[in-house]
C-alpha atoms as a PDB file:
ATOM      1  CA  UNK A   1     102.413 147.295 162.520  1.00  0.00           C
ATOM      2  CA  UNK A   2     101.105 146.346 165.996  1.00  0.00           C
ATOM      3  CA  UNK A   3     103.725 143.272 166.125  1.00  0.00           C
ATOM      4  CA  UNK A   4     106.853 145.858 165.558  1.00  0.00           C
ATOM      5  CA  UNK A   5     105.415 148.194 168.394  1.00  0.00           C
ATOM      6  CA  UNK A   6     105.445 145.447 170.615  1.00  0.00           C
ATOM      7  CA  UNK A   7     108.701 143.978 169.536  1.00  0.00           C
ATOM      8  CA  UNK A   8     110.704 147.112 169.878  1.00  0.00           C
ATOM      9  CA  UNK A   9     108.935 147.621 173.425  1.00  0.00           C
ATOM     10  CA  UNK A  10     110.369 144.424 173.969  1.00  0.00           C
ATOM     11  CA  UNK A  11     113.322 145.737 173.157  1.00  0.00           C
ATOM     12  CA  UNK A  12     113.744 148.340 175.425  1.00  0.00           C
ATOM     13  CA  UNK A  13     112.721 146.504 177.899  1.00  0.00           C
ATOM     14  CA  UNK A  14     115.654 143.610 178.071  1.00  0.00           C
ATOM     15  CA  UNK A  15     117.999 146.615 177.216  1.00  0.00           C
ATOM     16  CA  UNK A  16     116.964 148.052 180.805  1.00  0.00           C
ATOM     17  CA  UNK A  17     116.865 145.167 182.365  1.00  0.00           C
ATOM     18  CA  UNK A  18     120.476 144.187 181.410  1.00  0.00           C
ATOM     19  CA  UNK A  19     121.351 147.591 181.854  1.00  0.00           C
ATOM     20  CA  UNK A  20     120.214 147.237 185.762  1.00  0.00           C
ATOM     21  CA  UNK A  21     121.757 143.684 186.196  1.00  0.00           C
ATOM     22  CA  UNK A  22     124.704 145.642 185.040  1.00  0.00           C
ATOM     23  CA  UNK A  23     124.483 148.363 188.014  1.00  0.00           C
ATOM     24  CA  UNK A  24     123.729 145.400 190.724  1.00  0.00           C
ATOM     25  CA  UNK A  25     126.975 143.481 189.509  1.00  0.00           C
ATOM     26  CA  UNK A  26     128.912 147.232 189.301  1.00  0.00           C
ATOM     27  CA  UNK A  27     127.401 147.545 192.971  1.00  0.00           C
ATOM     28  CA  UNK A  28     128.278 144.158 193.760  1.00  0.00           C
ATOM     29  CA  UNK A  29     131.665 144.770 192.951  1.00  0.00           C
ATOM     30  CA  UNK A  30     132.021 147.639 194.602  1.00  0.00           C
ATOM     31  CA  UNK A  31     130.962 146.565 198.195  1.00  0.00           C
ATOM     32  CA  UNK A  32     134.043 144.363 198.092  1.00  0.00           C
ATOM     33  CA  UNK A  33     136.302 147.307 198.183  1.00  0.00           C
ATOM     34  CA  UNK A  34     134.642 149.699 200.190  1.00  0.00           C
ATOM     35  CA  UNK A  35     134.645 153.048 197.988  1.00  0.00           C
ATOM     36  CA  UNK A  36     133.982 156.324 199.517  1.00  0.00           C
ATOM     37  CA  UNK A  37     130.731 156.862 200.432  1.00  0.00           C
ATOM     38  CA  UNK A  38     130.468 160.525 199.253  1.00  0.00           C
ATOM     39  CA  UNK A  39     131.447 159.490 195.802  1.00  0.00           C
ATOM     40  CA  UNK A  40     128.260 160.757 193.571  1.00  0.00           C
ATOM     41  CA  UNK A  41     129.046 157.530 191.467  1.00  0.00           C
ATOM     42  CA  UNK A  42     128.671 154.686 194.437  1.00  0.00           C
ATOM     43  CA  UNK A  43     125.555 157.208 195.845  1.00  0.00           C
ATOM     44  CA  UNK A  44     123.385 156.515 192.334  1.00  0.00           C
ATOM     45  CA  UNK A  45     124.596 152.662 192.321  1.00  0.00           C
ATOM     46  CA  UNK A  46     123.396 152.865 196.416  1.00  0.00           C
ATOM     47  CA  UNK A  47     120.133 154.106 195.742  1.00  0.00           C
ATOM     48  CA  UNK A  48     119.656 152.185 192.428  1.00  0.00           C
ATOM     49  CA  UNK A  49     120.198 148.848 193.744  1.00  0.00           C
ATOM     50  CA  UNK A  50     119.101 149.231 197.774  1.00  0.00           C
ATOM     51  CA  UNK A  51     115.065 149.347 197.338  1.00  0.00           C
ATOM     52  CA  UNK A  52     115.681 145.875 195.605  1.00  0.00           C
ATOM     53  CA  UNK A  53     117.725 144.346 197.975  1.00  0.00           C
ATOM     54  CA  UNK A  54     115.473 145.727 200.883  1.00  0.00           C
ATOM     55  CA  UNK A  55     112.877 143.678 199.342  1.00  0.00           C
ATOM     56  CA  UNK A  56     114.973 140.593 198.416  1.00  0.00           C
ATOM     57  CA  UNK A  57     115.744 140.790 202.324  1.00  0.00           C
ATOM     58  CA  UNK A  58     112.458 141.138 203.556  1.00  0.00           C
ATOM     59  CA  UNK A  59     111.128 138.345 201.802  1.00  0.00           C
ATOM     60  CA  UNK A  60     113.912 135.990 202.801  1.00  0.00           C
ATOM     61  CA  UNK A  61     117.456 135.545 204.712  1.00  0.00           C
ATOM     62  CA  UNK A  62     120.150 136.389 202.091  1.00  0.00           C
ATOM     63  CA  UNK A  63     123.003 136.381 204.691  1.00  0.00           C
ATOM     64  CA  UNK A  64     125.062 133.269 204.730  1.00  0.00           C
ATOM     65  CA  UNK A  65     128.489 132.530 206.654  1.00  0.00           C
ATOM     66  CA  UNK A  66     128.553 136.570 206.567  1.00  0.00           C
ATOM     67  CA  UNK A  67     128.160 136.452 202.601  1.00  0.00           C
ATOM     68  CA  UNK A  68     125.164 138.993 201.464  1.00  0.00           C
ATOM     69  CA  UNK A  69     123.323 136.455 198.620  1.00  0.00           C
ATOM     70  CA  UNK A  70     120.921 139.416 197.768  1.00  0.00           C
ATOM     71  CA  UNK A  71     122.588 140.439 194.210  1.00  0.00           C
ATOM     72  CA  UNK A  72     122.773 136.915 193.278  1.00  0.00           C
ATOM     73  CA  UNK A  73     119.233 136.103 194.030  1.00  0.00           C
ATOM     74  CA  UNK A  74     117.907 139.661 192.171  1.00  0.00           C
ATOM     75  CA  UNK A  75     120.405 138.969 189.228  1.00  0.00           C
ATOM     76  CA  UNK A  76     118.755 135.349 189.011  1.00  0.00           C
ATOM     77  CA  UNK A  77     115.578 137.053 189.447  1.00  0.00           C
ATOM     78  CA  UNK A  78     115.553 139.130 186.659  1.00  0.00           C
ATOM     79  CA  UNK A  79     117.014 136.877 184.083  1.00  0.00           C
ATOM     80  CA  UNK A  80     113.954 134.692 184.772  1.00  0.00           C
ATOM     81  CA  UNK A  81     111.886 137.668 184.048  1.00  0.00           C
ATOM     82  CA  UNK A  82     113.664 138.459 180.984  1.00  0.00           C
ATOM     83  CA  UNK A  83     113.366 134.859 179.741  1.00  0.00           C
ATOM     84  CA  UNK A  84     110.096 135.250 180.718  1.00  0.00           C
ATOM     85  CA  UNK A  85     108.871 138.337 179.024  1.00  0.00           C
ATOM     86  CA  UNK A  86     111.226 137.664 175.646  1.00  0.00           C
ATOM     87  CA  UNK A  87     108.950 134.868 175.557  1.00  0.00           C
ATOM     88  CA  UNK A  88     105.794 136.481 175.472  1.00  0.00           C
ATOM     89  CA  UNK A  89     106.651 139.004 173.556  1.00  0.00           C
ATOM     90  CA  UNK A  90     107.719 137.009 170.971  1.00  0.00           C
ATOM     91  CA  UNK A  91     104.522 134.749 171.151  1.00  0.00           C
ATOM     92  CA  UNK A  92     102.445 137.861 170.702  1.00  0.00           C
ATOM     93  CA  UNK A  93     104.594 139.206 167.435  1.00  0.00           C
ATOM     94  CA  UNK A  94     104.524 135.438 165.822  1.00  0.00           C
ATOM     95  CA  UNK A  95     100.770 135.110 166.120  1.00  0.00           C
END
């Protein structure tokens, strides 16, 4: 019983994870073409993505040769805590 809680858990968590790596390639995308600003759209993708690139940027120099490496190093980021946690998870439910 306790192993399905945790797998489905498990679950929902990858789902919103992919779902956000989703969003940061979307915003990703979108800073390429410079959409308007007052679009409610890029505004949710904005503040959805920004508090995770501030952080990224804080931590390190993610501008290179006037490229912005911040999406690329959070999209890496969180695929390692995916791995990560599918791991775990899937220790816990085996044993």
């Amino acid at each position: 019983m306790m192993a399905g809680i945790v797998s489905g858990l498990g679950g929902i968590v990858h789902s919103l994870l992919t779902a956000y790596i989703w969003i940061v390639i979307i915003g990703a995308l979108l800073s390429w073409v410079r959409p308007d600003p007052y679009n409610p759209i890029v505004q949710i993708i904005h503040r959805l993505t920004e508090p995770a690139y501030a952080l990224i940027r804080r931590m390190m120099p993610t501008v290179f040769n006037g490229l912005d490496l911040a999406p690329i190093i959070l999209i890496v980021s969180l695929n390692i805590i995916d791995v990560i946690l599918i791991n775990i998870i899937n220790a816990m439910v085996i044993s």
